[in-house]
PDB file of N, CA and C in Angstrom:
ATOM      1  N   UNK A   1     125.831 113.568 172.140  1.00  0.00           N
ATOM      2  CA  UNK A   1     124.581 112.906 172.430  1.00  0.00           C
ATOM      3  C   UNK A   1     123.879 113.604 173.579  1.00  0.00           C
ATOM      4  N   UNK A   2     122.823 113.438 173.657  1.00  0.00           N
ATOM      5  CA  UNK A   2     121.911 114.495 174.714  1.00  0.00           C
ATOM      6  C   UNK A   2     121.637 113.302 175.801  1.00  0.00           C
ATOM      7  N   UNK A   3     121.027 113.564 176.874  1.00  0.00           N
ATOM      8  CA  UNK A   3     121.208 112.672 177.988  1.00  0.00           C
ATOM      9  C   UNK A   3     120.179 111.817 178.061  1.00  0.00           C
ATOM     10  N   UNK A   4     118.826 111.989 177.209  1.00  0.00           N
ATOM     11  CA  UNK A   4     118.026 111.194 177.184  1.00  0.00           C
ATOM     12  C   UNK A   4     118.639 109.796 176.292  1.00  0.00           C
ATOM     13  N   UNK A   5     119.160 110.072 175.209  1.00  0.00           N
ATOM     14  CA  UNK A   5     120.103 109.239 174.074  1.00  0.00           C
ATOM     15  C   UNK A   5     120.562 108.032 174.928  1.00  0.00           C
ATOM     16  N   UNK A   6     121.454 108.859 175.959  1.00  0.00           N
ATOM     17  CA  UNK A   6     122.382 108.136 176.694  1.00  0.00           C
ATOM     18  C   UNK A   6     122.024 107.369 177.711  1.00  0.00           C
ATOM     19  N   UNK A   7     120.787 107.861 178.126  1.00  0.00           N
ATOM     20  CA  UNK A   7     119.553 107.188 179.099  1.00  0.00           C
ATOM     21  C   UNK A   7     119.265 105.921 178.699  1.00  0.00           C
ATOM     22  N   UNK A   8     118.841 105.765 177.400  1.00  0.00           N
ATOM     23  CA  UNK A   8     118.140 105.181 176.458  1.00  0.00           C
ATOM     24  C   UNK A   8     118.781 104.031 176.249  1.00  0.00           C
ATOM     25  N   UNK A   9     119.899 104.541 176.030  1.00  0.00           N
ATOM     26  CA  UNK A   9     121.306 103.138 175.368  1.00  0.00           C
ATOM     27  C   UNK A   9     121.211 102.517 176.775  1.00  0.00           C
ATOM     28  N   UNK A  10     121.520 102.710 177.935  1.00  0.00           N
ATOM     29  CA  UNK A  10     121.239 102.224 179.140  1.00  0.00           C
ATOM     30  C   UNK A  10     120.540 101.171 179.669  1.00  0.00           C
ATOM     31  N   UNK A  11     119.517 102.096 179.298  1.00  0.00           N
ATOM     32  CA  UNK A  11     118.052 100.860 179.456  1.00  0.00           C
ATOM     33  C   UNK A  11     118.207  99.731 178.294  1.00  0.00           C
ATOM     34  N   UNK A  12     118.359 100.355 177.203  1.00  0.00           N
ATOM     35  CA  UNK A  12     118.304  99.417 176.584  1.00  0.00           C
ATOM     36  C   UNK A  12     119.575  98.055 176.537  1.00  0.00           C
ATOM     37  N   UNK A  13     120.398  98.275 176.853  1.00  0.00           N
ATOM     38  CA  UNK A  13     121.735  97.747 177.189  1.00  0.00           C
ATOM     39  C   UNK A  13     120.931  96.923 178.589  1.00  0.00           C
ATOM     40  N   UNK A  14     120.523  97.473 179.890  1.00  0.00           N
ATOM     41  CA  UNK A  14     119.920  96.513 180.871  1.00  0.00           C
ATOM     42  C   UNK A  14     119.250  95.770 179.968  1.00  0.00           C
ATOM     43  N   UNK A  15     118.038  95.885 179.229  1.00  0.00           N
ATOM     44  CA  UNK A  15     116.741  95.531 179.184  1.00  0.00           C
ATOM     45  C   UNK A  15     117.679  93.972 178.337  1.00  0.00           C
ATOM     46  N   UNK A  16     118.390  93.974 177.576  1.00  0.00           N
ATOM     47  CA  UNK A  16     119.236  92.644 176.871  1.00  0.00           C
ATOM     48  C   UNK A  16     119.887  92.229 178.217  1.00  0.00           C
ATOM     49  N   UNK A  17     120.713  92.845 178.754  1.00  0.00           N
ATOM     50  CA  UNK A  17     121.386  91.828 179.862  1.00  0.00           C
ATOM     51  C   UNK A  17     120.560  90.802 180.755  1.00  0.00           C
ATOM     52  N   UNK A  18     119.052  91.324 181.028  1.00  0.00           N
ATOM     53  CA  UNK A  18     118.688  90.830 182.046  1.00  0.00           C
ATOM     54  C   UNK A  18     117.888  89.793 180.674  1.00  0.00           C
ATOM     55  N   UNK A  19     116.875  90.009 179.895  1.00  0.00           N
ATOM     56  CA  UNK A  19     116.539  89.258 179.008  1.00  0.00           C
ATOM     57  C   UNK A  19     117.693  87.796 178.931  1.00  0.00           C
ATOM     58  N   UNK A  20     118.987  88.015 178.549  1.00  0.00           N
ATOM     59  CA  UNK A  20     120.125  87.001 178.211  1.00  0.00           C
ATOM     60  C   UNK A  20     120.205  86.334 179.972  1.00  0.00           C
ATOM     61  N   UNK A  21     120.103  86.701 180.733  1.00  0.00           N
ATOM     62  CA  UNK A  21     120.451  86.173 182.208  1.00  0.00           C
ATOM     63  C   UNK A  21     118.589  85.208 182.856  1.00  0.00           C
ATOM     64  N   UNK A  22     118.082  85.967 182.288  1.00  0.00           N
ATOM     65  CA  UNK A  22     116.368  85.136 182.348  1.00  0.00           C
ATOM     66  C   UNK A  22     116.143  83.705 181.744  1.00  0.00           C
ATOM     67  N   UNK A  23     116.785  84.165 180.386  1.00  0.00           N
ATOM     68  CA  UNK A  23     116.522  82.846 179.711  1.00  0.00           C
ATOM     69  C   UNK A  23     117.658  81.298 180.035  1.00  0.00           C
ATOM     70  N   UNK A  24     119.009  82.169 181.041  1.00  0.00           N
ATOM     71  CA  UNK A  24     120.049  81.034 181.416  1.00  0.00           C
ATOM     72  C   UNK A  24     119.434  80.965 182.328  1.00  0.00           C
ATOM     73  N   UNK A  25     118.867  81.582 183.460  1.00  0.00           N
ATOM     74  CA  UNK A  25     118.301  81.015 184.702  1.00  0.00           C
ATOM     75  C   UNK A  25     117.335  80.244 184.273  1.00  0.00           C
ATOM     76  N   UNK A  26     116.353  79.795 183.395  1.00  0.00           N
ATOM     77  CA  UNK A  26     115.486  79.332 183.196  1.00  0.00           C
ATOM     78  C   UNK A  26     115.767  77.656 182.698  1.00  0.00           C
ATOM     79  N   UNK A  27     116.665  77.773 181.307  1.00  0.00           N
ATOM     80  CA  UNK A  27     117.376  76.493 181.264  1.00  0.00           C
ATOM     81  C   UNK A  27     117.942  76.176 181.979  1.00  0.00           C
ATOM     82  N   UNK A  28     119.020  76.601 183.058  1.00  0.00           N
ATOM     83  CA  UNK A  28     119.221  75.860 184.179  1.00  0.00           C
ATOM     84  C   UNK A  28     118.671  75.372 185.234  1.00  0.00           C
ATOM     85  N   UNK A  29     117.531  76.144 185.788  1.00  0.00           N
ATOM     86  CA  UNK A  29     116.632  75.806 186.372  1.00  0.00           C
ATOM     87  C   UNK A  29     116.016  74.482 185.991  1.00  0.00           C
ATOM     88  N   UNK A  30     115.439  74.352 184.711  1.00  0.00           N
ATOM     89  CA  UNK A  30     114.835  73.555 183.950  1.00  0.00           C
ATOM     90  C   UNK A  30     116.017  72.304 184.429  1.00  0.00           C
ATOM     91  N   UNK A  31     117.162  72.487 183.626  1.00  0.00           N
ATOM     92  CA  UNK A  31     118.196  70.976 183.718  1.00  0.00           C
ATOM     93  C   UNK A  31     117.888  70.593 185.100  1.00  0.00           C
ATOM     94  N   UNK A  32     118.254  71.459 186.145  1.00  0.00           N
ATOM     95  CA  UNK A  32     117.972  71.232 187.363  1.00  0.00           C
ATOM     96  C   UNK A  32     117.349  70.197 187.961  1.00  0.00           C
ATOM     97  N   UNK A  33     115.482  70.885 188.168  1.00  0.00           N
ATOM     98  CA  UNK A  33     114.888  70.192 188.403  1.00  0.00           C
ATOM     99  C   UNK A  33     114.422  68.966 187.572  1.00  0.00           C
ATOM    100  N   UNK A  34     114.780  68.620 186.478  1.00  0.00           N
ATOM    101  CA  UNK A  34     114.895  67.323 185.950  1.00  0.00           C
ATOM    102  C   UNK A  34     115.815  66.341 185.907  1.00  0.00           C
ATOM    103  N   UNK A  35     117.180  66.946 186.594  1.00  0.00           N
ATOM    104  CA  UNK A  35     118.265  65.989 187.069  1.00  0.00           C
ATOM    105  C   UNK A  35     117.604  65.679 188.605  1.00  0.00           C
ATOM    106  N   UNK A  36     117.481  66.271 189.395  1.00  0.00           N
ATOM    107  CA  UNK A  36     117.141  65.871 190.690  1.00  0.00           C
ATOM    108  C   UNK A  36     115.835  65.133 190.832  1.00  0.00           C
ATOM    109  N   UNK A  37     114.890  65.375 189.968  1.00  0.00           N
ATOM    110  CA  UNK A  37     113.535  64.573 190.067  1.00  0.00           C
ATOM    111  C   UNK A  37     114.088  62.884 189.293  1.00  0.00           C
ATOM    112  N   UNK A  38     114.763  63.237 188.073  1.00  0.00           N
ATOM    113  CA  UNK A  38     115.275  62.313 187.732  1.00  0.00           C
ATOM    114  C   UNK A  38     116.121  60.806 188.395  1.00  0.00           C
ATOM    115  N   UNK A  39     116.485  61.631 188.918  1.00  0.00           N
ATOM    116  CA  UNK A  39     117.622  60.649 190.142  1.00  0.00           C
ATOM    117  C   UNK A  39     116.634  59.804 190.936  1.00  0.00           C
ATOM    118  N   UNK A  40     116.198  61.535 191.609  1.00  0.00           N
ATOM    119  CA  UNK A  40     115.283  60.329 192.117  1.00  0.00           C
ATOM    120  C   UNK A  40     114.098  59.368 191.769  1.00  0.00           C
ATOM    121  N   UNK A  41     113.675  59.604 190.944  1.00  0.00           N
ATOM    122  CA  UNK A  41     113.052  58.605 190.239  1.00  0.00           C
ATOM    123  C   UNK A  41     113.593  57.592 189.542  1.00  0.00           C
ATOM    124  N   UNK A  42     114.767  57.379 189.300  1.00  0.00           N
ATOM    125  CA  UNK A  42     115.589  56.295 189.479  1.00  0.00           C
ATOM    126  C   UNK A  42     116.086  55.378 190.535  1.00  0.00           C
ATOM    127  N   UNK A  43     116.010  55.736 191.335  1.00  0.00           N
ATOM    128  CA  UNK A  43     115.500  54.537 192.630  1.00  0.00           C
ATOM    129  C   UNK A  43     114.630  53.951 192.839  1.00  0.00           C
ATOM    130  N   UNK A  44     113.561  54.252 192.059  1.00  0.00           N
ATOM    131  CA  UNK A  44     112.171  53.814 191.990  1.00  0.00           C
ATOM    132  C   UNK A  44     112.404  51.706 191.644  1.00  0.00           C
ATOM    133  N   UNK A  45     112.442  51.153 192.932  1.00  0.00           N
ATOM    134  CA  UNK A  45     113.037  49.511 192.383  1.00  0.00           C
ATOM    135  C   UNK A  45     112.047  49.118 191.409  1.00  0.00           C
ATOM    136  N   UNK A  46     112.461  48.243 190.437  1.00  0.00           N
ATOM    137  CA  UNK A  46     111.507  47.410 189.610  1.00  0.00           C
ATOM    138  C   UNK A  46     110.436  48.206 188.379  1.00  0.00           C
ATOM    139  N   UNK A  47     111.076  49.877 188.615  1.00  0.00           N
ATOM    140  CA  UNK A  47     110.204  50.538 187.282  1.00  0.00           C
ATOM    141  C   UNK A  47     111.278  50.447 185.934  1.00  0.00           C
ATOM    142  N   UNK A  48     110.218  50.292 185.033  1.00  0.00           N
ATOM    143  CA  UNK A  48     110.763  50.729 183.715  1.00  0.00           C
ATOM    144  C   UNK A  48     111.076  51.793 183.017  1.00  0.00           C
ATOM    145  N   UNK A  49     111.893  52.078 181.799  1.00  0.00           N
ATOM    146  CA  UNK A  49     112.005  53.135 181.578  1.00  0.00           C
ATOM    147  C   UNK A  49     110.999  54.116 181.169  1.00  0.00           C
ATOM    148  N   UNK A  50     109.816  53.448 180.897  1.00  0.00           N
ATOM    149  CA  UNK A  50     109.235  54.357 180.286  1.00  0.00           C
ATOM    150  C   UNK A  50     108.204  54.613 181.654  1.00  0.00           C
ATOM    151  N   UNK A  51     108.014  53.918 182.807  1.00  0.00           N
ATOM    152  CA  UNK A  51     107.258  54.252 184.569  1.00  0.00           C
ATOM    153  C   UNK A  51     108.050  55.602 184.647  1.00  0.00           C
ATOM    154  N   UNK A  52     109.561  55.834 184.772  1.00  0.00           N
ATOM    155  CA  UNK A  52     110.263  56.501 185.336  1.00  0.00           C
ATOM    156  C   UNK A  52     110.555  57.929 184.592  1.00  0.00           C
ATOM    157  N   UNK A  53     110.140  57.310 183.195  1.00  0.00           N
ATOM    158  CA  UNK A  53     109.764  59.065 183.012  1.00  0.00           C
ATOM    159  C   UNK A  53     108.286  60.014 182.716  1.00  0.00           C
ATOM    160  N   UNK A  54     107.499  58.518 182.935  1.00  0.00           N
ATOM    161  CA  UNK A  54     106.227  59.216 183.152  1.00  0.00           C
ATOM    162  C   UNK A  54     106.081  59.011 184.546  1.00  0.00           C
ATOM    163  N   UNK A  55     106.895  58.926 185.485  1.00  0.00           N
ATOM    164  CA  UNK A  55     106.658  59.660 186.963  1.00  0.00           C
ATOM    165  C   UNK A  55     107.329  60.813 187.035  1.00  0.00           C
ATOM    166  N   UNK A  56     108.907  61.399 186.275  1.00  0.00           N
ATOM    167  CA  UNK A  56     109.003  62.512 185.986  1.00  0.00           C
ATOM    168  C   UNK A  56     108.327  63.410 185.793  1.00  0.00           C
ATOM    169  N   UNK A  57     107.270  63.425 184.872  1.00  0.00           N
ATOM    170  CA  UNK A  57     107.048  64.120 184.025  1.00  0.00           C
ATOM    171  C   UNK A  57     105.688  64.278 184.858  1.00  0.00           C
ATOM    172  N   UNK A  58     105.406  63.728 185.626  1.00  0.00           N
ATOM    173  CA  UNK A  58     104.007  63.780 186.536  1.00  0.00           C
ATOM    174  C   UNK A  58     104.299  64.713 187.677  1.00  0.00           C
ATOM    175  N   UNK A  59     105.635  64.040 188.201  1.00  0.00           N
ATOM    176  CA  UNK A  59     106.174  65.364 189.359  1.00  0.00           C
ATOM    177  C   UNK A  59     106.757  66.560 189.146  1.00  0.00           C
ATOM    178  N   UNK A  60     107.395  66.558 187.962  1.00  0.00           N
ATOM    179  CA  UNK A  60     108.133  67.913 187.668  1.00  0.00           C
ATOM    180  C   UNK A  60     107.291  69.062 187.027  1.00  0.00           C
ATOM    181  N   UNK A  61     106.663  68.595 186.451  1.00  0.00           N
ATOM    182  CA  UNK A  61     105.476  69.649 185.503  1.00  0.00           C
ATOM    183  C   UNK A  61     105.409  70.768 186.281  1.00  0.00           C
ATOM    184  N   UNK A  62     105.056  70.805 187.435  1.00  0.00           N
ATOM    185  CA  UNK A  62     104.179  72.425 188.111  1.00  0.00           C
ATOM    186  C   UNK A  62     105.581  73.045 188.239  1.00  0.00           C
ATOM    187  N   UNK A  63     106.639  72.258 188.605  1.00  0.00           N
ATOM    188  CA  UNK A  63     108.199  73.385 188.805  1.00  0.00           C
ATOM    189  C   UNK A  63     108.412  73.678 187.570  1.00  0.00           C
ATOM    190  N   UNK A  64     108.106  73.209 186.447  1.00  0.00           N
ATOM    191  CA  UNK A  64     108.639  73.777 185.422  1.00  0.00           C
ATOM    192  C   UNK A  64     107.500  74.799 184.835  1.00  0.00           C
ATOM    193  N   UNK A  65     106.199  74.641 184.828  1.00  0.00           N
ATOM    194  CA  UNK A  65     105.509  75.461 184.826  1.00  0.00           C
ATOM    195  C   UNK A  65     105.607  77.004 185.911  1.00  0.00           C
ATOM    196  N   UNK A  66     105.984  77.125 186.775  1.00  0.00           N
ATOM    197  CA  UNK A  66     105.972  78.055 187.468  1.00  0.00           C
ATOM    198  C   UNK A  66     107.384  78.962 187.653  1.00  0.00           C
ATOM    199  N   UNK A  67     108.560  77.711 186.868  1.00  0.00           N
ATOM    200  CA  UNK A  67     109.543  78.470 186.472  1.00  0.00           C
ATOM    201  C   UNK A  67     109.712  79.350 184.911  1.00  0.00           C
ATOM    202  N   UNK A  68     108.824  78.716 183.996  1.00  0.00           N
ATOM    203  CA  UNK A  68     108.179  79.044 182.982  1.00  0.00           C
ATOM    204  C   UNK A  68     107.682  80.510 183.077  1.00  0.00           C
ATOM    205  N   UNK A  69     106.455  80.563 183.744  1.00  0.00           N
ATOM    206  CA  UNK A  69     105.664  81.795 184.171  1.00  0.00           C
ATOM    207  C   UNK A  69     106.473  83.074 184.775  1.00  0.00           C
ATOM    208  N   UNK A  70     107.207  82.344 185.897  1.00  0.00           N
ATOM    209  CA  UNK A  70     108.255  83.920 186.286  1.00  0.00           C
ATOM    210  C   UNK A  70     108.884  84.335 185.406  1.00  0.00           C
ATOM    211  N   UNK A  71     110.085  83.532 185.245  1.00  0.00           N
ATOM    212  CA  UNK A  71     110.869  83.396 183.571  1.00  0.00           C
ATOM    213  C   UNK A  71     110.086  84.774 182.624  1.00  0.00           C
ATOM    214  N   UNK A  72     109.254  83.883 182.364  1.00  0.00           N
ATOM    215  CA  UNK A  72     108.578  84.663 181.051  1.00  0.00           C
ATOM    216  C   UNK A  72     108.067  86.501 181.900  1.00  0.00           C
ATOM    217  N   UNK A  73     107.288  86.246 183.056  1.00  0.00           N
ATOM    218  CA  UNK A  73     107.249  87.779 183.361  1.00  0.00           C
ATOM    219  C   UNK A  73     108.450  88.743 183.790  1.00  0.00           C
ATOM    220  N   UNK A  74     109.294  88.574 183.930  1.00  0.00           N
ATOM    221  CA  UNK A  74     110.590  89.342 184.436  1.00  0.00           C
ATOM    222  C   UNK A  74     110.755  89.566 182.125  1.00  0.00           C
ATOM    223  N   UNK A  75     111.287  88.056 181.657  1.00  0.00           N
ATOM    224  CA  UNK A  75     111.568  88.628 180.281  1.00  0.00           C
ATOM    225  C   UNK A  75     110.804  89.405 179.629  1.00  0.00           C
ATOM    226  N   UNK A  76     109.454  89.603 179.467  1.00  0.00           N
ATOM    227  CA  UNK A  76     108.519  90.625 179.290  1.00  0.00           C
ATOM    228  C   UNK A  76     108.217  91.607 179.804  1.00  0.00           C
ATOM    229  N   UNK A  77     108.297  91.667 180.937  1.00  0.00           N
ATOM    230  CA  UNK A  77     107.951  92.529 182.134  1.00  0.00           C
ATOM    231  C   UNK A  77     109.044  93.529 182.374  1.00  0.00           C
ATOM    232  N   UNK A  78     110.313  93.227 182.082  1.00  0.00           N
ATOM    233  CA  UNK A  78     111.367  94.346 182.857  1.00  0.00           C
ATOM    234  C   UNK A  78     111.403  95.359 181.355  1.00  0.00           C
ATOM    235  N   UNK A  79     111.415  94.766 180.343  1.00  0.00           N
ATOM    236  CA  UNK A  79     111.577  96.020 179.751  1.00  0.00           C
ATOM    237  C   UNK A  79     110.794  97.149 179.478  1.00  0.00           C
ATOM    238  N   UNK A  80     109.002  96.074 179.614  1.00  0.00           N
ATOM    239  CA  UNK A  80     108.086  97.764 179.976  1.00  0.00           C
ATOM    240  C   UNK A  80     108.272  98.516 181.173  1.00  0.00           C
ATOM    241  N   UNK A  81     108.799  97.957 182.594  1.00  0.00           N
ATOM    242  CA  UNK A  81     109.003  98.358 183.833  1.00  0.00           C
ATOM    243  C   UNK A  81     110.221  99.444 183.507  1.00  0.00           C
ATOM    244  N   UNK A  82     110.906  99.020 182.669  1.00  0.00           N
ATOM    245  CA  UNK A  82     112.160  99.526 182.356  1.00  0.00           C
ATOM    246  C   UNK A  82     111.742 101.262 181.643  1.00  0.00           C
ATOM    247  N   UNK A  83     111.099 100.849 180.859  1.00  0.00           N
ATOM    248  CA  UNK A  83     111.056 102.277 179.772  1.00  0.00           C
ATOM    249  C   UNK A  83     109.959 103.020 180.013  1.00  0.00           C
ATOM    250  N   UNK A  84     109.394 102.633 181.694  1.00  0.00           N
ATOM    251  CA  UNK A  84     108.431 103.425 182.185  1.00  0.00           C
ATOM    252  C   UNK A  84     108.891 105.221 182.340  1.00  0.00           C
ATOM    253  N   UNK A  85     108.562 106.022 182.482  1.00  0.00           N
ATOM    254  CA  UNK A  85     108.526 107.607 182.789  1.00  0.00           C
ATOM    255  C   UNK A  85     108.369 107.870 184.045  1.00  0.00           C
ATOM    256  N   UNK A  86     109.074 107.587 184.738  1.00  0.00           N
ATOM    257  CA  UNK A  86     109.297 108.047 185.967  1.00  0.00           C
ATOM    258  C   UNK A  86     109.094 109.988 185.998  1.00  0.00           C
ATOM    259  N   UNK A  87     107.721 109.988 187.272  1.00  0.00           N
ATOM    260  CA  UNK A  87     107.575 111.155 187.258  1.00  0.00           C
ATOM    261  C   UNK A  87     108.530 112.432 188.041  1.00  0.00           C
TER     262      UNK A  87
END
């Protein structure tokens, strides 16, 4: 194999590892901040179930949106960064 070949398998071998490690940081992230918003919105005295997850879902939105957005640019983003031509 010639060394670009071997270059290649490389990157491409990163470009899946980090893809597979993006998308677990992301669902965990995700469980995350919806166990902890959760909780606490379960102390909330005298709400119902359905107050307590539309106060969830009122507070958690922008963390999951902005974990969303990185998420998604690193999974898109590293493999063109990746198979750039370094001069």
């Amino acid at each position: 194999m010639t060394q670009s070949a071997l270059t290649n398998e490389a990157v491409v071998k990163k470009i899946k590892l980090i893809r597979y490690w993006t998308f677990v940081v992301f669902i965990i992230a995700f469980v995350v901040e919806t166990l902890v918003l959760g909780l606490v919105a379960r102390g909330c005295p005298g709400c119902s179930a359905g107050q307590i997850i539309g106060l969830l879902i009122a507070n958690v939105w922008p963390m999951w949106l902005v974990t969303f957005i990185v998420c998604g640019l690193v999974f898109f983003g590293y493999p063109i960064w990746a198979r750039r031509n370094p001069m």
